[in-house]
N, C-alpha and C. Protein backbone atom coordinates (compact mmCIF):
# COMPACT_ATOMS: atom_id res chain seq x y z
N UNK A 1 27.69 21.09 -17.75
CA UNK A 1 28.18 21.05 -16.38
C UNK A 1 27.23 21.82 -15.48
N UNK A 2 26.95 21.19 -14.32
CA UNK A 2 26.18 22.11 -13.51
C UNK A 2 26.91 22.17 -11.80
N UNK A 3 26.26 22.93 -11.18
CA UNK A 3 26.78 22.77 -9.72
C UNK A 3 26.47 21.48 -9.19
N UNK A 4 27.14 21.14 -8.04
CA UNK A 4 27.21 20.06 -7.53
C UNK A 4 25.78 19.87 -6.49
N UNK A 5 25.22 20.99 -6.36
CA UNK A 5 23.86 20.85 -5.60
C UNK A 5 23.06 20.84 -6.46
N UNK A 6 23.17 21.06 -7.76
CA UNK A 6 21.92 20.61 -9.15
C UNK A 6 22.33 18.70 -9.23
N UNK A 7 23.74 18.77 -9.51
CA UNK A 7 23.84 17.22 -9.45
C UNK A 7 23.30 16.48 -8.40
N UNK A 8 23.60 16.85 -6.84
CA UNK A 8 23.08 16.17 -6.07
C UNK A 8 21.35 15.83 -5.76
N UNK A 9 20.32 17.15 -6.46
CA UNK A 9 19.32 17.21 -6.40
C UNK A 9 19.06 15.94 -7.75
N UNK A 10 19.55 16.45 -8.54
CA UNK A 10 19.05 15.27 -9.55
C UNK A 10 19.52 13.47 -9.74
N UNK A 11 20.50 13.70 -8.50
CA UNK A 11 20.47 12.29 -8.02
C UNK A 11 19.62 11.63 -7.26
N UNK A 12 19.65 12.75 -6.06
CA UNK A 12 18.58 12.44 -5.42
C UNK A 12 17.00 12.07 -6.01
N UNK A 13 16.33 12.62 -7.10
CA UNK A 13 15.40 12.08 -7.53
C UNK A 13 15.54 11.06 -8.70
N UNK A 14 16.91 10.90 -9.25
CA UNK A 14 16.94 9.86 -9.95
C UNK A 14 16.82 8.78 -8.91
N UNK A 15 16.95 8.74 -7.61
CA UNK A 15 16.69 7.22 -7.10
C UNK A 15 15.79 7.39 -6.56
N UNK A 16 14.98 8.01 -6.87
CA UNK A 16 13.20 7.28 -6.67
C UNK A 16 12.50 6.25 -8.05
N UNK A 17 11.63 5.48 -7.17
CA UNK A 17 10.80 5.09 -8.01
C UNK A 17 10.54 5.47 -9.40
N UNK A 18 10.40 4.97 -10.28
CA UNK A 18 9.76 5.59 -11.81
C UNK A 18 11.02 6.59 -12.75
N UNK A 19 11.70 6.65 -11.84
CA UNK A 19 12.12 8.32 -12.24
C UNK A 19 13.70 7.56 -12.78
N UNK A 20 14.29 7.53 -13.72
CA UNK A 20 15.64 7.56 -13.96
C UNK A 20 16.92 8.74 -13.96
N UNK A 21 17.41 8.90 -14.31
CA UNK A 21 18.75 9.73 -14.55
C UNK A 21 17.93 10.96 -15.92
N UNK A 22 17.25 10.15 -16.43
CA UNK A 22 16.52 11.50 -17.27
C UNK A 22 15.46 11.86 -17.12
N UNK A 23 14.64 11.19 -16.59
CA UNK A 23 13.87 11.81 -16.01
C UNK A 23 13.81 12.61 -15.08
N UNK A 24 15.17 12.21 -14.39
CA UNK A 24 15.37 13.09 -12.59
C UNK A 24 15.81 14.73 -13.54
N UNK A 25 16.70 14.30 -14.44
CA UNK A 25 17.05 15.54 -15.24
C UNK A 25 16.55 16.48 -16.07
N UNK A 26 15.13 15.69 -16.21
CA UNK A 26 14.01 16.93 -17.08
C UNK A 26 13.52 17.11 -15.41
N UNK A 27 13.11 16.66 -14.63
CA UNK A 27 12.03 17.08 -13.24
C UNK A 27 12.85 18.18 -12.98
N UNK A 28 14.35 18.15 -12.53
CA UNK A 28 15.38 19.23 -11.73
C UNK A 28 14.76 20.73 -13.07
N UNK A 29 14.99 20.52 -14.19
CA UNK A 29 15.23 21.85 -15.55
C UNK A 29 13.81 22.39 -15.35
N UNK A 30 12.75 21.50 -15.05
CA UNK A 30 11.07 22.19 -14.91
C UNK A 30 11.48 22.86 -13.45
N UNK A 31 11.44 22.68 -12.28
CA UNK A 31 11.96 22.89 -11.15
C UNK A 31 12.77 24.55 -11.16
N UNK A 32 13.36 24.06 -12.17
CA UNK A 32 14.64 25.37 -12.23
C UNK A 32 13.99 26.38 -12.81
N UNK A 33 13.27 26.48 -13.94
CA UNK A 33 12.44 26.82 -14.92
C UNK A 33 11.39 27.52 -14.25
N UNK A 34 10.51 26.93 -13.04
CA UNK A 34 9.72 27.30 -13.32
C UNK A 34 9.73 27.58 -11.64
N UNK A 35 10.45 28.14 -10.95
CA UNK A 35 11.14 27.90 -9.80
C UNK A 35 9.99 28.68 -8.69
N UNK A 36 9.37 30.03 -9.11
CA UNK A 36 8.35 30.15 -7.97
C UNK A 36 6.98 29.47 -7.81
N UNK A 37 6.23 29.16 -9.36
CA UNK A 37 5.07 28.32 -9.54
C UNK A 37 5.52 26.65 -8.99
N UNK A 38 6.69 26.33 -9.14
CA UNK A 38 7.14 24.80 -8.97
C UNK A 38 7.70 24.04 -8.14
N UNK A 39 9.00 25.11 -7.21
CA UNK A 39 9.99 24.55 -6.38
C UNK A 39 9.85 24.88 -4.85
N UNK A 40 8.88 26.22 -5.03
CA UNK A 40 8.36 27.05 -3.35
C UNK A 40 7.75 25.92 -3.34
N UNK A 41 6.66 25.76 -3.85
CA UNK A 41 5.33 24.69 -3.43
C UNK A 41 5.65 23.49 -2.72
N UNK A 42 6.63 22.24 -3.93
CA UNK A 42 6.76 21.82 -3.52
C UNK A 42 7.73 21.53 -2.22
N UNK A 43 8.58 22.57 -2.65
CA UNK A 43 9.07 22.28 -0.73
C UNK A 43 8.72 22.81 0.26
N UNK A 44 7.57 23.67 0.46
CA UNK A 44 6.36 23.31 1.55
C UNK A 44 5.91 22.17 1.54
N UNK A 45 5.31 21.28 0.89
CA UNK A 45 4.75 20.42 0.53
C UNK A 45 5.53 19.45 1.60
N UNK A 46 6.76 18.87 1.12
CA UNK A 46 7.52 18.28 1.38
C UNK A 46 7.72 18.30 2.49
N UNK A 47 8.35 19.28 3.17
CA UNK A 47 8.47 20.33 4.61
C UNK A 47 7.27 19.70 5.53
N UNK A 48 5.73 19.85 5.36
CA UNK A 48 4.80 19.67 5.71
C UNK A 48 4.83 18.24 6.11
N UNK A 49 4.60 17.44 5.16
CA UNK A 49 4.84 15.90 5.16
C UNK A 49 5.59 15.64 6.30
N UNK A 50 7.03 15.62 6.09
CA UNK A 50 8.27 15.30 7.02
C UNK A 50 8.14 15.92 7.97
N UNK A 51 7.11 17.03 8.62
CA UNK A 51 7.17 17.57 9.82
C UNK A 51 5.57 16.73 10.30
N UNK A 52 5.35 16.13 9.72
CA UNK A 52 3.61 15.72 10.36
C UNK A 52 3.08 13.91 9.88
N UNK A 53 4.67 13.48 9.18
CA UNK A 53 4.48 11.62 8.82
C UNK A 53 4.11 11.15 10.24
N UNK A 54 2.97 10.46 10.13
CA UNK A 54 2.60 8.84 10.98
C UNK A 54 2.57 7.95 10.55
N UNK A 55 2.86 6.70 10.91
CA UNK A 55 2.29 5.36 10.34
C UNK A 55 1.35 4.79 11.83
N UNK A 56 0.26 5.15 10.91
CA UNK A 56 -0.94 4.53 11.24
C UNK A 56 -1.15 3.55 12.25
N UNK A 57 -1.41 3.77 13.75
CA UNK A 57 -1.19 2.91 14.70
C UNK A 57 -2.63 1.50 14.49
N UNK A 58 -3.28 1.60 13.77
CA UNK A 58 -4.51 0.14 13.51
C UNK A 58 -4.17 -0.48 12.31
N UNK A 59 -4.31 0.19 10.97
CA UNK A 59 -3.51 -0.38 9.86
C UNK A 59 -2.37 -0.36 9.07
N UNK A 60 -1.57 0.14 9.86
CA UNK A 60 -0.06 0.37 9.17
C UNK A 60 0.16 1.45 8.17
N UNK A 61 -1.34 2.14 7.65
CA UNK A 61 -0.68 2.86 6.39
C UNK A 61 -0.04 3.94 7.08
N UNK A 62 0.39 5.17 5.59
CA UNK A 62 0.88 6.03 6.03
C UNK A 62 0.45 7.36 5.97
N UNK A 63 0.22 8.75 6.52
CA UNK A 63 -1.04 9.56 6.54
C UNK A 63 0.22 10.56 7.45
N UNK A 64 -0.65 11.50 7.84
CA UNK A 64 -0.17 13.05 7.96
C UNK A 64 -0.50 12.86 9.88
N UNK A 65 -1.46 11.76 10.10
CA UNK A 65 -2.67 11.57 11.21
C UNK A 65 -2.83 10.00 11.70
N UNK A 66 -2.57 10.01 13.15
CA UNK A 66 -2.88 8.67 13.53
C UNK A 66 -4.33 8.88 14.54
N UNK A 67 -5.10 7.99 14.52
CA UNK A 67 -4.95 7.21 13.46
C UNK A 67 -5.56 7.86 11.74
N UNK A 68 -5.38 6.77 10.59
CA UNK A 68 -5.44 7.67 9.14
C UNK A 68 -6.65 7.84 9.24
N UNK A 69 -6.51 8.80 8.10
CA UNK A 69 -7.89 9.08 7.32
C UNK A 69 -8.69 7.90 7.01
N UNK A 70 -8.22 6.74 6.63
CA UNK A 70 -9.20 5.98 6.09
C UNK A 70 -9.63 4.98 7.52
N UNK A 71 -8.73 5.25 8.65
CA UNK A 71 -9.21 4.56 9.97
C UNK A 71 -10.37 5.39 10.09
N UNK A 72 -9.90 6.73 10.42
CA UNK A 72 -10.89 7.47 10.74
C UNK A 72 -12.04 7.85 10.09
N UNK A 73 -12.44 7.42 8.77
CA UNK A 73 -13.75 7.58 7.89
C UNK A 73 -14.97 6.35 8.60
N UNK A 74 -15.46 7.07 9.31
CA UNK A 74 -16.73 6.58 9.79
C UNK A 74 -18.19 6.07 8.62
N UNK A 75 -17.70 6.26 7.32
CA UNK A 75 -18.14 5.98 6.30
C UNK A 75 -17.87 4.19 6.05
N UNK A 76 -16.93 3.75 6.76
CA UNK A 76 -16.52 2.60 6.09
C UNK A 76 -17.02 1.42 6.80
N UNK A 77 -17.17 0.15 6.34
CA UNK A 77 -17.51 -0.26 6.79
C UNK A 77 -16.76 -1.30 7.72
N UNK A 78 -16.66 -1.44 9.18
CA UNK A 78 -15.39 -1.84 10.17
C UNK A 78 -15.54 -3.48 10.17
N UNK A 79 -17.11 -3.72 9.58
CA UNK A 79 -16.75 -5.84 9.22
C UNK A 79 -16.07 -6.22 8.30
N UNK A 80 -15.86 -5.36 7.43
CA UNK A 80 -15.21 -5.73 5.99
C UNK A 80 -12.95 -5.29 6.40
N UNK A 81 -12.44 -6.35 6.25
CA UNK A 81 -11.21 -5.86 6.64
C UNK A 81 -10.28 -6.22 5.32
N UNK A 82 -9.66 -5.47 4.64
CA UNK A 82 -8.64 -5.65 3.13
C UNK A 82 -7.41 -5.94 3.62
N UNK A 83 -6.79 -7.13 3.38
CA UNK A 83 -5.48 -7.44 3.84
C UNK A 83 -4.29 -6.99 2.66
N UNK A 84 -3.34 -6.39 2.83
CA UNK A 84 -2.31 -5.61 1.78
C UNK A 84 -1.28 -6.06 2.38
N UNK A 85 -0.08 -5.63 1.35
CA UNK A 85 1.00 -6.03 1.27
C UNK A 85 1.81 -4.79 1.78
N UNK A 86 1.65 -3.91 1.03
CA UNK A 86 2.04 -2.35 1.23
C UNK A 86 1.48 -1.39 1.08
N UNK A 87 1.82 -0.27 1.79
CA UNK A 87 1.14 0.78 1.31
C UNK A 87 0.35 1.31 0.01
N UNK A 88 1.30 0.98 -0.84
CA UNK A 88 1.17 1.42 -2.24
C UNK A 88 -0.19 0.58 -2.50
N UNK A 89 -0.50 -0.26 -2.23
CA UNK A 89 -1.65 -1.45 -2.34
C UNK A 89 -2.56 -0.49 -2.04
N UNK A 90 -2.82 -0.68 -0.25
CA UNK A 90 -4.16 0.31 0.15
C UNK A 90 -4.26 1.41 -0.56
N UNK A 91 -3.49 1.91 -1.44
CA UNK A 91 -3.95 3.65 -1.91
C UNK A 91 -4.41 3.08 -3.13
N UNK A 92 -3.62 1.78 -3.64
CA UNK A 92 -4.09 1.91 -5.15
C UNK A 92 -5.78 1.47 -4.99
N UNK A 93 -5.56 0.51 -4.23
CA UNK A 93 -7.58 -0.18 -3.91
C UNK A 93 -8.62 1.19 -3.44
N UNK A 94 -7.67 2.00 -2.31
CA UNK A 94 -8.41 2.72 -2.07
C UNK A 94 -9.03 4.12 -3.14
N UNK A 95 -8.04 3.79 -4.04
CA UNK A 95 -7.99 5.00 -5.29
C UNK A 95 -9.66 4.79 -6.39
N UNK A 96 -9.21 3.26 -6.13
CA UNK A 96 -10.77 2.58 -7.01
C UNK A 96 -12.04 3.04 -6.40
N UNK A 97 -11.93 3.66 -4.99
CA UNK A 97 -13.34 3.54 -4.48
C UNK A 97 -14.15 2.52 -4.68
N UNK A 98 -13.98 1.04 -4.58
CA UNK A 98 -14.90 -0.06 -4.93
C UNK A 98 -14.47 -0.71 -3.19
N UNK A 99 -13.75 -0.62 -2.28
CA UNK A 99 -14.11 -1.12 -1.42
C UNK A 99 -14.23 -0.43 -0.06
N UNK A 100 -15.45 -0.82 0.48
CA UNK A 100 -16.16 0.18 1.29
C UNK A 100 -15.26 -0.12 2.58
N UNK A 101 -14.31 -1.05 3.17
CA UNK A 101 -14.02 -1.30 4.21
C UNK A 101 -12.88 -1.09 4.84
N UNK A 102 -12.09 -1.49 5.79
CA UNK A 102 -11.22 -1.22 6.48
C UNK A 102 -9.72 -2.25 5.77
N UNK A 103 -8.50 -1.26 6.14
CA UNK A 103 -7.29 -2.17 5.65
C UNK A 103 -6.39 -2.27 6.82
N UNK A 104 -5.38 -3.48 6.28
CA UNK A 104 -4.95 -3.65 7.21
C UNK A 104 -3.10 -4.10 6.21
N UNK A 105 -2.15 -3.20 6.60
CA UNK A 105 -0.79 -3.63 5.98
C UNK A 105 0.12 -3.96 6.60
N UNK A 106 0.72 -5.10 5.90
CA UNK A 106 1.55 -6.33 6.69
C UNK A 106 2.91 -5.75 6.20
N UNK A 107 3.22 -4.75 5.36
CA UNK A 107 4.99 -4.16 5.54
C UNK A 107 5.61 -5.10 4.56
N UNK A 108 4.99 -6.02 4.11
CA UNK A 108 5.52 -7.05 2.94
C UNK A 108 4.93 -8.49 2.78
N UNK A 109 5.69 -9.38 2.12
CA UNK A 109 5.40 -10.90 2.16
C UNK A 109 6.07 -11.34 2.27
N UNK A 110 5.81 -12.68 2.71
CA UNK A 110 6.58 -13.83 3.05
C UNK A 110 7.91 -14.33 2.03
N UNK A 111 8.86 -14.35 2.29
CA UNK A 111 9.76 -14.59 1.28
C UNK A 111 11.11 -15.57 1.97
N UNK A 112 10.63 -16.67 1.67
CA UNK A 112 11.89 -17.62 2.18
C UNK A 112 13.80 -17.27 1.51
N UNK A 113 13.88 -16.58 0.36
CA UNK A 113 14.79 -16.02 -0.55
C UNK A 113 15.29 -14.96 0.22
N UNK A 114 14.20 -13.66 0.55
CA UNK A 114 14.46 -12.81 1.09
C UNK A 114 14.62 -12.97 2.37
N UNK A 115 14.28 -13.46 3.04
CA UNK A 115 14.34 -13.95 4.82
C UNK A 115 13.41 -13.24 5.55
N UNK A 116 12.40 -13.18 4.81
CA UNK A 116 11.13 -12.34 5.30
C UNK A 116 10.42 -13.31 5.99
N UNK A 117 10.03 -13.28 7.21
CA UNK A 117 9.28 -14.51 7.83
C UNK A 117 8.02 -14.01 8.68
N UNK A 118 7.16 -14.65 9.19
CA UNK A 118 5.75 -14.19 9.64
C UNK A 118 6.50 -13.07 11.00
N UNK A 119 7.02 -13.23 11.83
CA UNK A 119 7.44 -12.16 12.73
C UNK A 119 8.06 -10.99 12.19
N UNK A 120 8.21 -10.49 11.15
CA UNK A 120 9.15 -9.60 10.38
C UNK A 120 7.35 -8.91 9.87
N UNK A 121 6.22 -9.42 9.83
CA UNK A 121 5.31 -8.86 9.24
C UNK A 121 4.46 -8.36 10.16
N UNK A 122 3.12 -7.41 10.30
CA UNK A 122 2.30 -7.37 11.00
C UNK A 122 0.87 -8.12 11.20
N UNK A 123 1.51 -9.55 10.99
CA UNK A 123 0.60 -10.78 10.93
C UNK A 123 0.19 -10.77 12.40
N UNK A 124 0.73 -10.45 13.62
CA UNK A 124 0.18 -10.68 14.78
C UNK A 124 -0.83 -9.52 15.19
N UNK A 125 -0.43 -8.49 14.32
CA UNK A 125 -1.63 -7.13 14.99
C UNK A 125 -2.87 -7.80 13.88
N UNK A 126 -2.79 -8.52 12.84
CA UNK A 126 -3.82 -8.50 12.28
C UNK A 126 -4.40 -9.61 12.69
N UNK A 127 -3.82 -10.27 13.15
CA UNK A 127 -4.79 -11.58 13.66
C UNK A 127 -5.47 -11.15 15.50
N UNK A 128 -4.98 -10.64 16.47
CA UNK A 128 -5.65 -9.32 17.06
C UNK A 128 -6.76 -8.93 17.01
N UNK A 129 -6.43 -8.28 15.59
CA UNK A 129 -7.35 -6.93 15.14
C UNK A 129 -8.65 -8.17 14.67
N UNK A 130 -8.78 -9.58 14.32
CA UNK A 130 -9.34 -10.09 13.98
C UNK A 130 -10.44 -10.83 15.62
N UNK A 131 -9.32 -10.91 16.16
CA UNK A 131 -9.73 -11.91 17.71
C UNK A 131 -10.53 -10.76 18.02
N UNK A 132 -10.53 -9.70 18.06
CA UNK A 132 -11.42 -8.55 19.11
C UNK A 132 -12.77 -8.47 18.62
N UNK A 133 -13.17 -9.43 17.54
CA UNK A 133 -14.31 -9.56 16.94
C UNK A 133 -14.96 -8.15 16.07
N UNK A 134 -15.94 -8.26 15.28
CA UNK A 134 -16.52 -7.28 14.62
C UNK A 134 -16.21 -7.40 13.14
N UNK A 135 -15.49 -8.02 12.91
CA UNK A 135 -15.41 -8.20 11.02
C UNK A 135 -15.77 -9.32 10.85
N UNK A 136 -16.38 -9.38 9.89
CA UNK A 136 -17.01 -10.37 9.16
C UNK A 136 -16.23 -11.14 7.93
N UNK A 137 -15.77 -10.53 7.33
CA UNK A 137 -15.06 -10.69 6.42
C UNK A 137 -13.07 -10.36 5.91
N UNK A 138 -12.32 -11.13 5.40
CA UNK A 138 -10.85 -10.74 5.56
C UNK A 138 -10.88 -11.35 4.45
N UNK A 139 -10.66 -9.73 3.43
CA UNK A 139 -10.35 -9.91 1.69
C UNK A 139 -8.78 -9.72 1.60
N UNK A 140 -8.23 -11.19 1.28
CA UNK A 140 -6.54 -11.05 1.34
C UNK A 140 -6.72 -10.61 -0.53
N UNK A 141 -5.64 -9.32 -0.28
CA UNK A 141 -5.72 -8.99 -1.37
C UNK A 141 -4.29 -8.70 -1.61
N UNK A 142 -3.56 -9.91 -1.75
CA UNK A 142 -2.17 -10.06 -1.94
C UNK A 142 -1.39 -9.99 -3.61
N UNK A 143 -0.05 -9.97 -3.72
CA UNK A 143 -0.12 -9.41 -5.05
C UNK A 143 0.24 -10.91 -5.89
N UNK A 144 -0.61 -10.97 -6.77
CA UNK A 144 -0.19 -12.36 -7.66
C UNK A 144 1.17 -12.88 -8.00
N UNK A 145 1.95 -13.14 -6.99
CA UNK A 145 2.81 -13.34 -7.42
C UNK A 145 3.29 -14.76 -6.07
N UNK A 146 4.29 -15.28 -6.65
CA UNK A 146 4.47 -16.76 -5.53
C UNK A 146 4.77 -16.33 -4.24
N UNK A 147 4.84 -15.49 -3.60
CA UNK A 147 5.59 -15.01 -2.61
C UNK A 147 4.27 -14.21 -1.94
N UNK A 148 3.34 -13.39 -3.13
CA UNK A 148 2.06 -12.89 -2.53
C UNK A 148 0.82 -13.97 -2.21
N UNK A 149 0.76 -15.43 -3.28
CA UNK A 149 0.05 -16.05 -2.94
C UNK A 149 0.64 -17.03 -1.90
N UNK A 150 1.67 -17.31 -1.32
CA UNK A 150 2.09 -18.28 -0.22
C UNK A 150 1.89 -17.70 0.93
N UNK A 151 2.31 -16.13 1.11
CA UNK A 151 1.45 -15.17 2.23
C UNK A 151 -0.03 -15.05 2.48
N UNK A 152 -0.51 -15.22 1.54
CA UNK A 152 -2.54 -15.58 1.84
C UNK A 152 -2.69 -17.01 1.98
N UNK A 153 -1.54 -17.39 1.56
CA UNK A 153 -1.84 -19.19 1.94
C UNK A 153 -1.77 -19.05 3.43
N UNK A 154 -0.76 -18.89 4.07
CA UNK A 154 -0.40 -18.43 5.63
C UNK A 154 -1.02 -18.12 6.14
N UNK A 155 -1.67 -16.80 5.56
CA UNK A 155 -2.89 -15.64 6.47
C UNK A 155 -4.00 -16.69 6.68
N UNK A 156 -4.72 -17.53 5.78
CA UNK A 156 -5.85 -18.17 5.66
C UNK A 156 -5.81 -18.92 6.62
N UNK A 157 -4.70 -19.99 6.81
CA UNK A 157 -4.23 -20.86 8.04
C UNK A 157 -4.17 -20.49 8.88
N UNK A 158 -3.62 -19.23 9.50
CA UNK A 158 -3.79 -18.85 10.65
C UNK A 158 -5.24 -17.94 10.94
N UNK A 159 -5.97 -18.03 9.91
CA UNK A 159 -7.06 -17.27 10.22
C UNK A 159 -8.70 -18.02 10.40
N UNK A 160 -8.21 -19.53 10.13
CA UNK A 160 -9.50 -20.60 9.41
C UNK A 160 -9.64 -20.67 11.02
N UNK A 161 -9.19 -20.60 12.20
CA UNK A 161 -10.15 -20.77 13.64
C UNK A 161 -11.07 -19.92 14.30
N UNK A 162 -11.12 -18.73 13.19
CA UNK A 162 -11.75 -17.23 13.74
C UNK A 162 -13.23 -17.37 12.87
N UNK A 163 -14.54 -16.65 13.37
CA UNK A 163 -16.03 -16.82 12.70
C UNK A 163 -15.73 -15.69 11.80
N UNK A 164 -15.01 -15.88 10.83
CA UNK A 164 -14.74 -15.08 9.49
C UNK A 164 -14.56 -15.55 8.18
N UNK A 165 -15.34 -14.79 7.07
CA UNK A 165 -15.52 -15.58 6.08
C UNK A 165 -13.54 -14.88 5.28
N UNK A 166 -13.25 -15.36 4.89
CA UNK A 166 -11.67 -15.35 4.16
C UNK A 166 -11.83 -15.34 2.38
N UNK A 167 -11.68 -14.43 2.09
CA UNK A 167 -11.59 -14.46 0.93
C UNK A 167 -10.60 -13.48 0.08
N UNK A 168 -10.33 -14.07 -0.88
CA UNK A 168 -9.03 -13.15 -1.93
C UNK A 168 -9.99 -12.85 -3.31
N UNK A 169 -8.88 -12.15 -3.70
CA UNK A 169 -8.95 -11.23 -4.78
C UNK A 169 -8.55 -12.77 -6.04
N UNK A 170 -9.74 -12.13 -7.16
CA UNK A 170 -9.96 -13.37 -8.25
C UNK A 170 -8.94 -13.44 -9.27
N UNK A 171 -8.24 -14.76 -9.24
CA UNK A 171 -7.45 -14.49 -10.28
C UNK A 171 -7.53 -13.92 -11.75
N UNK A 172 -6.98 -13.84 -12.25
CA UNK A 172 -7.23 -13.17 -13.82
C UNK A 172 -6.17 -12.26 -13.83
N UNK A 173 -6.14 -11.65 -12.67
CA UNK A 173 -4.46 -10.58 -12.59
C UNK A 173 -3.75 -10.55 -13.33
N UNK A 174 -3.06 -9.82 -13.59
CA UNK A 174 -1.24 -10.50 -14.47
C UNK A 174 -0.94 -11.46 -13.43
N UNK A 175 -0.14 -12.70 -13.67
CA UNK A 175 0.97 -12.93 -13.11
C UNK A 175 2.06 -12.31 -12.71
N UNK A 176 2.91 -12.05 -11.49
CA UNK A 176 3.73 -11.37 -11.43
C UNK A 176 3.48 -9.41 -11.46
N UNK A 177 2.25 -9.76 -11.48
CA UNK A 177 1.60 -8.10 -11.71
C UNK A 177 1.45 -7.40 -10.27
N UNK A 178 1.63 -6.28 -9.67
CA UNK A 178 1.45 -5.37 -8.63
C UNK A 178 0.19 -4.74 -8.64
N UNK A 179 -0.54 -4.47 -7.58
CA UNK A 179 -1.75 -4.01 -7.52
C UNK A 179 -1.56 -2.57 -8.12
N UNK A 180 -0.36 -1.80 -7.07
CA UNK A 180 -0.66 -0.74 -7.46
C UNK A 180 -0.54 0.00 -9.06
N UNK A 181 0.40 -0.62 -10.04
CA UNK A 181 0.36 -0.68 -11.11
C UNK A 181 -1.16 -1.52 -12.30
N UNK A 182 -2.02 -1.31 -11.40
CA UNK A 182 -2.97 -1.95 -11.85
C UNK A 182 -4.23 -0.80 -12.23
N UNK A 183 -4.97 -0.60 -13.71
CA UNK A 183 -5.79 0.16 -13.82
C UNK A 183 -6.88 -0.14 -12.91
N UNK A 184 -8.33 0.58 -12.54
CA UNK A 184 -9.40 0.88 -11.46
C UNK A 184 -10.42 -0.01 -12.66
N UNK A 185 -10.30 -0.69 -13.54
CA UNK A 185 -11.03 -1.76 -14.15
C UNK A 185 -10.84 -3.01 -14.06
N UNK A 186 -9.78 -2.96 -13.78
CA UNK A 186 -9.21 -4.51 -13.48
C UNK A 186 -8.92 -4.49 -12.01
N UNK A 187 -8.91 -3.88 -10.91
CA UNK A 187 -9.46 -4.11 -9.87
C UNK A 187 -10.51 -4.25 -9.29
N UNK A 188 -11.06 -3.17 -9.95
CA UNK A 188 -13.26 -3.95 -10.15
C UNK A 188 -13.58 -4.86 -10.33
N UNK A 189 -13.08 -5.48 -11.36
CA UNK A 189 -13.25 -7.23 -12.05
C UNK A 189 -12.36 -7.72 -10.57
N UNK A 190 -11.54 -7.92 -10.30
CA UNK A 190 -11.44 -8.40 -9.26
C UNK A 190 -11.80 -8.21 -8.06
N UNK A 191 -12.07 -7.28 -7.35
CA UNK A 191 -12.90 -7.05 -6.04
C UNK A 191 -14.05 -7.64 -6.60
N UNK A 192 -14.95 -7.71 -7.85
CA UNK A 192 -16.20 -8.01 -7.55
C UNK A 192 -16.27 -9.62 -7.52
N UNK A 193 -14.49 -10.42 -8.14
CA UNK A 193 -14.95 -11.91 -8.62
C UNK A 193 -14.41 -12.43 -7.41
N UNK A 194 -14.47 -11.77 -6.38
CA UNK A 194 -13.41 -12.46 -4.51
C UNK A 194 -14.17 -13.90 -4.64
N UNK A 195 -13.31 -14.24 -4.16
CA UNK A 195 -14.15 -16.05 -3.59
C UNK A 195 -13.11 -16.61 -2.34
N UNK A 196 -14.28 -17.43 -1.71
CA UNK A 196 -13.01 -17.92 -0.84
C UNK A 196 -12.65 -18.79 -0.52
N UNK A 197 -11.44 -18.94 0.30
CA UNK A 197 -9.75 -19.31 -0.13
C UNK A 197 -10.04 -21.00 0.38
């Protein structure tokens, strides 16, 4: 039996991502355990975050800073534009360090099931962000799945009247597979096999 604010904490992280009911319940006992090296930190941490979240006024991600860090890396290159699904996407591509260029996240895909439709996405800032000229290139790097490839089907169509070359990410993926669950080898093999659409 524990207090009801140990229960509520370990509910609370049982409904994140990854994390179940035992896992939330070993994270809370390390936490408890190890409470000045483990629990100060992270709730500064936390604290910090929630006092300083933006979402990214050019590509949707999400960062501490508008615009992000990866807008703001003058390192990158601004013809090259990565089209994503979600967040979790741009960090995982951006985690690979294999693509030198700019992203751009649409908040989801197209999903006739779900009632997700092109106005529900940020398909109009990216087609925009495309009309104002300067990229050369738009790597839809959507997630293999029917719902990720009918959304680059879309993007491509609305994008085939602009002087831009269009290209996706090479199949070989899993089926049904998520980028961000994807090792930094098998996104290499794919960023390097793009072709286009």
């Amino acid at each position: 039996m524990t207090s009801p604010e140990i229960d509520a904490l370990t509910q609370a992280l049982a409904r994140l991502p990854g994390l179940g009911p035992r896992s939330a319940r070993r994270a809370v006992l390390h936490l408890l355990k190890k409470r000045e090296a483990a629990m100060g930190p992270l709730l500064k941490a936390l604290e910090r975050v929630n006092e300083n979240l933006a979402v990214c006024s050019i590509c949707g991600n999400v960062d501490t800073i508008d615009p992000c860090s990866v807008c703001a890396d003058s390192r990158r290159d601004p013809r090259l534009l990565c089209v994503v699904e979600e967040v979790s996407d741009l960090w995982a591509l951006d985690r690979s360090r294999l693509f030198p260029g700019r992203f751009h996240v649409l908040g989801g895909r197209l999903s006739a099931l779900e009632g997700v439709r092109p106005e529900d996405l940020t398909i109009d800032r990216l087609i925009a962000r495309v009309a104002e000229g300067g990229i050369d290139e738009v790597v839809l790097a959507m997630n293999a799945t029917l719902e990720g490839q009918t959304t680059a089907h879309y993007l491509a169509e609305r994008l085939e009247g602009y002087p831009v070359r269009i290209t996706q990410l090479a199949h070989g993926l899993p089926v049904g597979g998520e980028l961000d669950y994807l090792d930094e080898g098998t996104l290499a093999q794919a960023l390097r096999a793009r072709r286009p659409v």
